[in-house]
C-alpha atoms as a PDB file:
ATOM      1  CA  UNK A   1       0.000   0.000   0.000  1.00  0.00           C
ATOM      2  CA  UNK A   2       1.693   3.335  -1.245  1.00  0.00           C
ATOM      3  CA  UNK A   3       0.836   6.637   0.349  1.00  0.00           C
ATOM      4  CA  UNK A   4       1.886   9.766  -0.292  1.00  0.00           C
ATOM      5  CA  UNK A   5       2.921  12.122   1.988  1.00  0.00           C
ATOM      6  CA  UNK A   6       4.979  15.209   0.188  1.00  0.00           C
ATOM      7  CA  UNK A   7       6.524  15.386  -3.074  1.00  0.00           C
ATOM      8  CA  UNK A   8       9.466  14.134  -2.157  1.00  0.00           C
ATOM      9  CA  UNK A   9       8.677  11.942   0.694  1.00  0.00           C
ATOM     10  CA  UNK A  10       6.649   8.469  -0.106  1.00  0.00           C
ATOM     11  CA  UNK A  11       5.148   5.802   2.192  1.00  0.00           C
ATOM     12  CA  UNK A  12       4.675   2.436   1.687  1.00  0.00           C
ATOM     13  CA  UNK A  13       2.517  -0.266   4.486  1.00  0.00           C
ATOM     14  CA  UNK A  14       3.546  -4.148   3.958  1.00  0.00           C
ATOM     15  CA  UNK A  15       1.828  -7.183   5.863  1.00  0.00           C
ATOM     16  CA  UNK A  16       5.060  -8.970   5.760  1.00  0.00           C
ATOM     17  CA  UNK A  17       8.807  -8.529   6.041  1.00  0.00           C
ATOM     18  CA  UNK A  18       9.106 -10.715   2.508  1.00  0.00           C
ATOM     19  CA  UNK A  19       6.722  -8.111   0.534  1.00  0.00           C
ATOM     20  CA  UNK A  20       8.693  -5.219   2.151  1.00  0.00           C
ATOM     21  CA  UNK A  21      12.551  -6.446   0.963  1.00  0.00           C
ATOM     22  CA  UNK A  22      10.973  -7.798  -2.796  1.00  0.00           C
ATOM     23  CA  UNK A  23       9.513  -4.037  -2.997  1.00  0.00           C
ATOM     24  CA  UNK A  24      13.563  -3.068  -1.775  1.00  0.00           C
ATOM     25  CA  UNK A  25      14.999  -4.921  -4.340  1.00  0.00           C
ATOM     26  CA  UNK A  26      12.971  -3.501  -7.145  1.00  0.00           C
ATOM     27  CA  UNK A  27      13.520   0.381  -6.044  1.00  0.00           C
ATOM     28  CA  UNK A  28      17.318  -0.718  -5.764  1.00  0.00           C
ATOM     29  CA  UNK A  29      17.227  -2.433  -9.383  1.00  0.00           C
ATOM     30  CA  UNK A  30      15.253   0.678 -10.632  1.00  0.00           C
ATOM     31  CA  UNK A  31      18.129   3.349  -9.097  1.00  0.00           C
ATOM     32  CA  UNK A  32      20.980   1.181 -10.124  1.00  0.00           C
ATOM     33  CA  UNK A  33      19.868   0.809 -13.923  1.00  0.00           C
ATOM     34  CA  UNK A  34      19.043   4.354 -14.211  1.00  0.00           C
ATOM     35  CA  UNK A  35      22.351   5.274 -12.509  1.00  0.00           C
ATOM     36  CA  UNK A  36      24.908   2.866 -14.418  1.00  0.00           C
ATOM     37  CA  UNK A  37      23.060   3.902 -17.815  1.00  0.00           C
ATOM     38  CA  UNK A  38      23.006   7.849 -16.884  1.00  0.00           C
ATOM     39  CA  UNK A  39      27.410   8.193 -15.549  1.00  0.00           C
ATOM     40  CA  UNK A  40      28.310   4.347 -15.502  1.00  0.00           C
ATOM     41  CA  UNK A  41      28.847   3.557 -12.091  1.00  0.00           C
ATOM     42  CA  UNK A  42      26.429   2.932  -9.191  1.00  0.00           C
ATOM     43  CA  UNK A  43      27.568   4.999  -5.409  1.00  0.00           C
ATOM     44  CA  UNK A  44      25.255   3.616  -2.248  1.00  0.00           C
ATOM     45  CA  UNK A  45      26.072   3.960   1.569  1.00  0.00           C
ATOM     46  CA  UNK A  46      24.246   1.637   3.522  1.00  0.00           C
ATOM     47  CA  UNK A  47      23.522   0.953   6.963  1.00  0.00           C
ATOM     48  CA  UNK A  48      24.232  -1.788   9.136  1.00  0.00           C
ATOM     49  CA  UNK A  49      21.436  -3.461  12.246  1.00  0.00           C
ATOM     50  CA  UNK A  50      19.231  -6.237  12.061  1.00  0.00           C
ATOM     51  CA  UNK A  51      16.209  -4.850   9.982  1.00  0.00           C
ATOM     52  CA  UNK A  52      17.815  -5.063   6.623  1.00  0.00           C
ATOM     53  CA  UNK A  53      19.759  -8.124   7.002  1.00  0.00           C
ATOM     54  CA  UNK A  54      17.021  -9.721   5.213  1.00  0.00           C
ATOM     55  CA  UNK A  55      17.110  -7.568   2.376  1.00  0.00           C
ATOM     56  CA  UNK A  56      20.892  -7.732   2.324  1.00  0.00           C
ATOM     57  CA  UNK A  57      20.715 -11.199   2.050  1.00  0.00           C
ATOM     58  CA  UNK A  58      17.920 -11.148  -0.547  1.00  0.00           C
ATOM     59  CA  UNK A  59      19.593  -8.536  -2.672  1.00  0.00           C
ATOM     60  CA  UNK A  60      22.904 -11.119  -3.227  1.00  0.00           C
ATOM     61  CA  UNK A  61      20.479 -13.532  -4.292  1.00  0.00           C
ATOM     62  CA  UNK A  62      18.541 -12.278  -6.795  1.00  0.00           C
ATOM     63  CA  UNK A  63      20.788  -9.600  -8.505  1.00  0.00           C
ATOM     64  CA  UNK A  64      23.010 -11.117 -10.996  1.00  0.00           C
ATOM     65  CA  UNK A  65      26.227 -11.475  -9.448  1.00  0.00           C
ATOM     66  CA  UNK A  66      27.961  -9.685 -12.996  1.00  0.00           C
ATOM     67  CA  UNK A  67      25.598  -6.392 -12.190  1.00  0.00           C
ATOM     68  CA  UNK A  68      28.121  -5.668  -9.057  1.00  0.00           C
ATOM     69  CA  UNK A  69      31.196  -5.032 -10.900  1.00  0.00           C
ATOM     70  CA  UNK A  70      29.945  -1.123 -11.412  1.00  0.00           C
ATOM     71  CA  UNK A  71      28.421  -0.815  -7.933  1.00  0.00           C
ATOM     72  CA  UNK A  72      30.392   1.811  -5.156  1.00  0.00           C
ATOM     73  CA  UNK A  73      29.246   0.689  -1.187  1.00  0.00           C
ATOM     74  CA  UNK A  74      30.463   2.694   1.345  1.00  0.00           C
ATOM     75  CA  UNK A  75      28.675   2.953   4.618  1.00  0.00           C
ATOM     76  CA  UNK A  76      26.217   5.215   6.549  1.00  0.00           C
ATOM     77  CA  UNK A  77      28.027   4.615   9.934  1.00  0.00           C
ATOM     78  CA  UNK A  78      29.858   2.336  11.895  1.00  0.00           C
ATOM     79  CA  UNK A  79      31.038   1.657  15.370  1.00  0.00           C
ATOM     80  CA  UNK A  80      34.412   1.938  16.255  1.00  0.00           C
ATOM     81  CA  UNK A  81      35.301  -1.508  16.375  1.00  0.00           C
ATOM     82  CA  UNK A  82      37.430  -4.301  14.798  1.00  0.00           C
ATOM     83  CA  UNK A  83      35.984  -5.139  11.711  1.00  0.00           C
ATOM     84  CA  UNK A  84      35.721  -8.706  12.606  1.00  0.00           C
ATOM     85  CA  UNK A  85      34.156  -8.019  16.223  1.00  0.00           C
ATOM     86  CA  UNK A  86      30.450  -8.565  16.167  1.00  0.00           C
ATOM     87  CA  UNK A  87      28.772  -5.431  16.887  1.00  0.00           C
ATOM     88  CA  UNK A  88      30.645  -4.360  13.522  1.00  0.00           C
ATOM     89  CA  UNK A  89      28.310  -3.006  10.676  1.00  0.00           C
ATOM     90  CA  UNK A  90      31.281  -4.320   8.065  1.00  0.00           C
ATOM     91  CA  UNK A  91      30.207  -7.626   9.294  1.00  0.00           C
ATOM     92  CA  UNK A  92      27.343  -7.727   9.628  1.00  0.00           C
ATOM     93  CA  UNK A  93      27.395  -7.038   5.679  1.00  0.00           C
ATOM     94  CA  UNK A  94      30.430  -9.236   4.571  1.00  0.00           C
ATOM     95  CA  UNK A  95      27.816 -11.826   6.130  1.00  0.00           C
ATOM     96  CA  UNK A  96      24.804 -11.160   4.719  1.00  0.00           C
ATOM     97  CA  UNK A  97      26.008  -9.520   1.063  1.00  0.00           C
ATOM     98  CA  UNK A  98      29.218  -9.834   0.527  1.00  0.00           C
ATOM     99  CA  UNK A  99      29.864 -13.202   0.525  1.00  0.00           C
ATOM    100  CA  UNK A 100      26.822 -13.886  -1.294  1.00  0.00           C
ATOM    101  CA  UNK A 101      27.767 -11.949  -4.256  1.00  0.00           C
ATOM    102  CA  UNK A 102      31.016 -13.570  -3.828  1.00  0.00           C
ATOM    103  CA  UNK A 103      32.931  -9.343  -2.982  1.00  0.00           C
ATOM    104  CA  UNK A 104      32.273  -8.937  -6.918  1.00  0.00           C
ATOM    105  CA  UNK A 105      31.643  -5.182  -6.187  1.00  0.00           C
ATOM    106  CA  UNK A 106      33.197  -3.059  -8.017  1.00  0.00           C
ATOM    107  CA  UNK A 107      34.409  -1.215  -4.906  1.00  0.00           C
ATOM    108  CA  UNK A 108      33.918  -1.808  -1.111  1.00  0.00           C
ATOM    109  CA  UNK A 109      34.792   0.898   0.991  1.00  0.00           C
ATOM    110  CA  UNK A 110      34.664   0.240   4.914  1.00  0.00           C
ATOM    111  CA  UNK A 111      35.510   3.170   7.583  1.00  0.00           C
ATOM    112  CA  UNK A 112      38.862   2.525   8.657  1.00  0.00           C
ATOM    113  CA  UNK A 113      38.339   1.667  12.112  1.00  0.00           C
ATOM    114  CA  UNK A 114      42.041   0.449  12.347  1.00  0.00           C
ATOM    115  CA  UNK A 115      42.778   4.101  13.183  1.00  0.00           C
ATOM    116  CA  UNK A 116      43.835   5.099  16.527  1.00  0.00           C
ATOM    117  CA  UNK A 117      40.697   6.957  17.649  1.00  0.00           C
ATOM    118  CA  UNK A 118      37.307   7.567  16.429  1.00  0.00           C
ATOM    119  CA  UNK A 119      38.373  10.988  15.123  1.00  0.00           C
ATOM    120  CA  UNK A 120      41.249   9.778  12.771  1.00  0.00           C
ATOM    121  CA  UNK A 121      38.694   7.497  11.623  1.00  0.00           C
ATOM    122  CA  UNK A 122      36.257   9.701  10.407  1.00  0.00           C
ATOM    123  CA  UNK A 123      39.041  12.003   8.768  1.00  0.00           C
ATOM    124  CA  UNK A 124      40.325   9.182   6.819  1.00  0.00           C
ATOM    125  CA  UNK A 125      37.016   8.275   6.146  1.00  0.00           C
ATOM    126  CA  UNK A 126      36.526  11.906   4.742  1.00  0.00           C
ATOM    127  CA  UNK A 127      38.742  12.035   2.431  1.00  0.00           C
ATOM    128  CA  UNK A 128      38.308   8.809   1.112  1.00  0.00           C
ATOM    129  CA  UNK A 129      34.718  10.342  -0.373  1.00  0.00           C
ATOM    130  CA  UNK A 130      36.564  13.333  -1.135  1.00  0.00           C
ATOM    131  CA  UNK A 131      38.867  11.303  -3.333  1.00  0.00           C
ATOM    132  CA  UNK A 132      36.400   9.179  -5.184  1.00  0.00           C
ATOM    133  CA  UNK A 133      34.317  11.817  -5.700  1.00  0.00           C
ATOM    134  CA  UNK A 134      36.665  14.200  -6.327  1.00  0.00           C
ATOM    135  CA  UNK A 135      34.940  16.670  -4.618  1.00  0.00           C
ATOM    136  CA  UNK A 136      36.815  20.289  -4.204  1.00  0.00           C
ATOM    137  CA  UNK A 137      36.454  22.376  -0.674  1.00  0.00           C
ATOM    138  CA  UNK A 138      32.423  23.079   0.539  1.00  0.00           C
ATOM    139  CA  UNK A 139      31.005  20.522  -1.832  1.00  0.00           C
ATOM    140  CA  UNK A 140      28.996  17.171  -1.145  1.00  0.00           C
ATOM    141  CA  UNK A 141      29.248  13.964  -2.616  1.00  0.00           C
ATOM    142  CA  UNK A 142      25.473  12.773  -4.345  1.00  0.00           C
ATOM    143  CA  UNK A 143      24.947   9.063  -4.327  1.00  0.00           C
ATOM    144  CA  UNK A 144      22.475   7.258  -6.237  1.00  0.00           C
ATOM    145  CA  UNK A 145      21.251   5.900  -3.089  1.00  0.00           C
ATOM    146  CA  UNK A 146      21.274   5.779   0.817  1.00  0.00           C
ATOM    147  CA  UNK A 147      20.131   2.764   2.697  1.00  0.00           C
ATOM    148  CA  UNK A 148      18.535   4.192   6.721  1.00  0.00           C
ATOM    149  CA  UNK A 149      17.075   2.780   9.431  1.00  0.00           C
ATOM    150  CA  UNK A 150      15.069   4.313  12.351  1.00  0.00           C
ATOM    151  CA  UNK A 151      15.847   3.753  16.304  1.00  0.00           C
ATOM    152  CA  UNK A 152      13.274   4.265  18.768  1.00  0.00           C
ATOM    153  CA  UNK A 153      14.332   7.361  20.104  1.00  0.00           C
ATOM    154  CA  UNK A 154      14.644   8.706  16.364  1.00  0.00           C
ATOM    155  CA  UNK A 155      18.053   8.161  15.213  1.00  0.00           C
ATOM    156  CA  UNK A 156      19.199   7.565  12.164  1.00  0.00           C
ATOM    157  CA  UNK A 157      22.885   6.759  11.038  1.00  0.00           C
ATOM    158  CA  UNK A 158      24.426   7.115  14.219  1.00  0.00           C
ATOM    159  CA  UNK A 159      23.317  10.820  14.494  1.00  0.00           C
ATOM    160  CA  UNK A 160      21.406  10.855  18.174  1.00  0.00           C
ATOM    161  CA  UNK A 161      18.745  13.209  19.747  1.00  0.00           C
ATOM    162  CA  UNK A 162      19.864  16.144  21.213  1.00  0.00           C
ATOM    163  CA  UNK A 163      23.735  15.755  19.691  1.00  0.00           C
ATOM    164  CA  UNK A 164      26.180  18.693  18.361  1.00  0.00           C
ATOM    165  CA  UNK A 165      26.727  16.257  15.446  1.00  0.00           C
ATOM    166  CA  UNK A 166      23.221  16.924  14.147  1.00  0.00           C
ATOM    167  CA  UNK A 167      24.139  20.651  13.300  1.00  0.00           C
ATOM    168  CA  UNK A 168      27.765  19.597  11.507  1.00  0.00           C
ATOM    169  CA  UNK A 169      27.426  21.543   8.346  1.00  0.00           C
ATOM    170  CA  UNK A 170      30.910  21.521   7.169  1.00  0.00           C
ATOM    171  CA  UNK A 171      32.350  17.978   7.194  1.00  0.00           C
ATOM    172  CA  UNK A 172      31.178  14.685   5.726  1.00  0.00           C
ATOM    173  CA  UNK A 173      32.179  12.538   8.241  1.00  0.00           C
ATOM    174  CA  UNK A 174      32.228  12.713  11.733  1.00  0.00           C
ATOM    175  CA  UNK A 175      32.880  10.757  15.249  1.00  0.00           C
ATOM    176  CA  UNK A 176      30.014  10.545  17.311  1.00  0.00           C
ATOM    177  CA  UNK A 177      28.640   9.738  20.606  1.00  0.00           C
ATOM    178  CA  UNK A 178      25.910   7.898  22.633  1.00  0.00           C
ATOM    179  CA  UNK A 179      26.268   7.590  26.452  1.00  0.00           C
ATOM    180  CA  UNK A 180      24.763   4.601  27.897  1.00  0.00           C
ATOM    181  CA  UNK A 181      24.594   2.612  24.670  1.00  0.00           C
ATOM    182  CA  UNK A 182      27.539   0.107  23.763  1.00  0.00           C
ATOM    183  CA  UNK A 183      30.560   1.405  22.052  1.00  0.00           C
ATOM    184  CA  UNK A 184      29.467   4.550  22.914  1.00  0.00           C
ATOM    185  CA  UNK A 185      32.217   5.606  20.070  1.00  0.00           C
ATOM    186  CA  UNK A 186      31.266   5.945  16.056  1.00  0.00           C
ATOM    187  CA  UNK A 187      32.126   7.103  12.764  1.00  0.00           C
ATOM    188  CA  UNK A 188      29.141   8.829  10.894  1.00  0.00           C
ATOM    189  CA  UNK A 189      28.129  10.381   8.015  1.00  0.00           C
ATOM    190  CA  UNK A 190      26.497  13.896   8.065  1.00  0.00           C
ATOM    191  CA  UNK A 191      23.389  15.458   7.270  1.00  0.00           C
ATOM    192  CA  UNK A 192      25.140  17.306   4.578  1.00  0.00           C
ATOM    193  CA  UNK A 193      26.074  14.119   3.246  1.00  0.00           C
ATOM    194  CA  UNK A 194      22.515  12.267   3.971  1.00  0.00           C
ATOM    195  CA  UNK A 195      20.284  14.832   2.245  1.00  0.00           C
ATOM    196  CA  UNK A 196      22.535  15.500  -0.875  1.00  0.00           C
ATOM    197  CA  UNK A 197      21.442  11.717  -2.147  1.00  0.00           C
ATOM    198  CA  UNK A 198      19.465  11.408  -4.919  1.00  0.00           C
ATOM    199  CA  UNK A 199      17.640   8.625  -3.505  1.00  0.00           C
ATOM    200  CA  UNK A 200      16.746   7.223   0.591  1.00  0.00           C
ATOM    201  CA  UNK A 201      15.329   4.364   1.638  1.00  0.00           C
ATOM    202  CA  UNK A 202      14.225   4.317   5.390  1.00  0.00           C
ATOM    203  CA  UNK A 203      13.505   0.312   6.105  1.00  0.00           C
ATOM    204  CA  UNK A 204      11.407   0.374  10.179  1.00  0.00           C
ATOM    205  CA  UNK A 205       9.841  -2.507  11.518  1.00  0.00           C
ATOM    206  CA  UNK A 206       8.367  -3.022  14.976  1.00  0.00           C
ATOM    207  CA  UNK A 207       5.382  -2.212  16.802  1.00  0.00           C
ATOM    208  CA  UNK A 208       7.865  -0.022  19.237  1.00  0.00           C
ATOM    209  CA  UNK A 209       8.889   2.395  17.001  1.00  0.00           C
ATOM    210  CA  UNK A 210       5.401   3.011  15.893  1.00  0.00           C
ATOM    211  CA  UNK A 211       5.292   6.348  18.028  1.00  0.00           C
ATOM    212  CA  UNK A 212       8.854   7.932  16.631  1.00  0.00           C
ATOM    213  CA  UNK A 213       7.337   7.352  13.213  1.00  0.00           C
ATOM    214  CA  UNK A 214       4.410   8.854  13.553  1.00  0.00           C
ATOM    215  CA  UNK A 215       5.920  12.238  14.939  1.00  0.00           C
ATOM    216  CA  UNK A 216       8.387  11.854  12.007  1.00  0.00           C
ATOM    217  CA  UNK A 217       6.012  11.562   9.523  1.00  0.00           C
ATOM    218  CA  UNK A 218       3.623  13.763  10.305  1.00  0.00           C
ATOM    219  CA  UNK A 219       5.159  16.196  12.730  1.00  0.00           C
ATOM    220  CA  UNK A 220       6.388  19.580  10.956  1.00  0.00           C
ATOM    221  CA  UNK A 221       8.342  20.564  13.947  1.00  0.00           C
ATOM    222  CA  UNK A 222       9.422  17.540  15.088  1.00  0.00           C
ATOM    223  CA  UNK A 223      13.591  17.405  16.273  1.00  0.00           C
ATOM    224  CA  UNK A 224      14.203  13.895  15.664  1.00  0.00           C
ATOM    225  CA  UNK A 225      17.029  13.254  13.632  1.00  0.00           C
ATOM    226  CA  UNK A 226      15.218  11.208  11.232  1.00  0.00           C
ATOM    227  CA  UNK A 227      13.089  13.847  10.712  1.00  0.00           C
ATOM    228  CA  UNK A 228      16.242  16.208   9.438  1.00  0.00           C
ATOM    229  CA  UNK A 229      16.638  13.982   6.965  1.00  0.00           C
ATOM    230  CA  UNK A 230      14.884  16.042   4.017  1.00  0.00           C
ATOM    231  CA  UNK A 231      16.915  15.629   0.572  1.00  0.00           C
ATOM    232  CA  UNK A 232      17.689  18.907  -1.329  1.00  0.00           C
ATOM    233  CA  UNK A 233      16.740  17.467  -4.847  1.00  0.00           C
ATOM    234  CA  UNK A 234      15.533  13.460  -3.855  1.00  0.00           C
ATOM    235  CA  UNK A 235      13.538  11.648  -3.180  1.00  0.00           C
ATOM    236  CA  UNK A 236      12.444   9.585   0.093  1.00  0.00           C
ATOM    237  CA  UNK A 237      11.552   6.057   0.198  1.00  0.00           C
ATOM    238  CA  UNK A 238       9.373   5.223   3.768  1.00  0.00           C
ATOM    239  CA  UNK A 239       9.194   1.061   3.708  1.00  0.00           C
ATOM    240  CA  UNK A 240       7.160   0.223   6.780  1.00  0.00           C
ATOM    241  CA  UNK A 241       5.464  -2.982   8.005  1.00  0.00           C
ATOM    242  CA  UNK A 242       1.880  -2.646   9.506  1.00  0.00           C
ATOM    243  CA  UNK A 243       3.167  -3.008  13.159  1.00  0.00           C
ATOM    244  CA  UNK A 244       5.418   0.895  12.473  1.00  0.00           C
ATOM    245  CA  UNK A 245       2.326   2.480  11.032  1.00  0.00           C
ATOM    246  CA  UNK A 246       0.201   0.972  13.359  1.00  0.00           C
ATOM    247  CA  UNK A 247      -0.942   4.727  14.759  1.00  0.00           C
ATOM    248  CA  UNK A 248      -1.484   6.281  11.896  1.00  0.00           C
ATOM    249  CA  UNK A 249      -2.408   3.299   9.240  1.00  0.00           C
ATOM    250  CA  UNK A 250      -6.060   1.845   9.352  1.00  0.00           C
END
C-alpha cells in the first residue's frame, strides 16, 4: 500500500517482512539501472542493524552477481570496532552480502576503524569520499542511493537526539557519541552528506517504534534526527510494516 505524503517523501505499508525487501529490491534495481546507464557507475552507503539483514541477504540472491562489478558501497556509519568483532556493521554485511555476491563489487569501501581513535577514523574516512568523488572544498558527494534505518528514540545513522553532530554543516564525516549505549564511540556520516542523495530508503519494523514514526512523519516541527533527513533534490523512500504504522495506518 503506497501513500503519499509530500513530493518528495513516499510511504509504503507491507503485511510482511518478505513483501517489504521484494519491494527493496525492485527500487534498488530501478536506481541502479538508471544510474549505471546515466554516468556508468552505481555509489550507495548503507547501513548496518538487524532490519535489513534480510534484504541484504535477498539482494545477493537475486541480482546477478555480474551487475556488481559497477556498484560503489560505502557505509552510513559504523562503530568503532574491529571489523571482525560482532557489533561491527562491516560484518554484519560481509555476512549477509558480501559473501553472497562472492565481494564482486566493483568497490567496497569500509571506515577505517584500524585508526587510533574515532576521530582519525572519520578524517580518513573523509577524504576517502573526497577522493572518489573528487569533490573540491564546501562541496557534497550525491549518491544514487542511501540505505537508513530508524531507532526508537529517532536516530538515524548514528546521528542521536539532542547531539552537536546533528548541526555539523561543514564535514562529511564525523565521530560521534551515545552515552549509555555500547561502544558509545562511532564514525558517521552527516546530514550534509545524507540529504545530498538522490535517492533514501528508510527500512522500520516493529510495533515499538510506531510512536517515533508517527511524529516523524507527520510532525512539521518535530527534532528527531530522522526527521532532518529532508533531501535537497531526492527523493524519500518510507518502507514500513503494519506493526510501524500501526498509529497512523487503518
Amino acid at each position: 500500500m503506497a501513500h503519499k505524503i509530500a513530493t518528495d517523501r513516499k510511504l509504503f505499508v507491507f503485511d510482511t517482512m518478505d513483501e517489504m525487501d521484494d519491494f527493496a529490491v525492485n527500487i534498488w534495481n530501478k536506481i541502479r539501472e538508471e544510474s549505471i546507464a546515466e554516468k556508468g557507475i552505481f555509489t550507495i552507503a548503507l547501513s548496518g542493524g538487524q532490519t535489513p539483514v534480510p534484504f541484504y541477504r535477498k539482494l545477493g540472491e537475486s541480482v546477478n552477481p555480474g551487475l556488481w562489478n559497477k556498484t560503489y558501497i560505502f557505509f552510513v556509519d559504523e562503530r568503532f570496532v574491529s571489523h571482525s568483532s560482532k557489533y561491527s556493521n562491516y560484518k554484519t554485511l560481509k555476512e549477509n552480502l558480501f559473501l553472497i555476491i562472492k565481494k564482486s563489487a566493483g568497490g567496497i569501501n569500509p571506515v577505517p576503524t584500524g585508526e587510533t581513535t574515532p576521530q582519525k577514523a572519520a578524517e580518513k574516512y573523509e577524504k576517502i569520499l573526497k577522493s572518489f568523488f573528487r569533490l573540491s572544498d564546501k562541496k557534497f558527494p550525491e549518491f544514487d542511493l542511501i540505505l537508513l534505518g530508524m531507532g526508537k528514540d529517532g536516530h538515524t545513522a548514528s546521528l542521536f537526539p539532542g547531539s552537536n553532530s546533528l548541526k555539523e554543516k561543514k564535514h562529511l564525516v564525523i565521530a560521534t557519541r551515545k552515552k549509555g549505549m555500547p561502544f558509545v564511540e562511532r564514525i558517521s556520516l552527516t546530514l550534509p552528506v545524507i540529504n545530498n542523495s538522490k535517492n533514501i530508503i528508510f527500512l522500520v519494523t516493529g510495533e515499538e517504534k510506531a510512536k517515533t514514526l508517527k511524529k516523524v512523519i507527520e510532525n512539521p516541527k518535530c527534532n528527531l534526527p530522522s526527521s532532518f533527513v529532508k533531501p535537497v533534490n531526492g527523493i524519500i523512500y518510507f518502507l514500513v510494516d503494519r506493526q510501524a504504522a500501526s498509529l497512523f495506518i487503518e
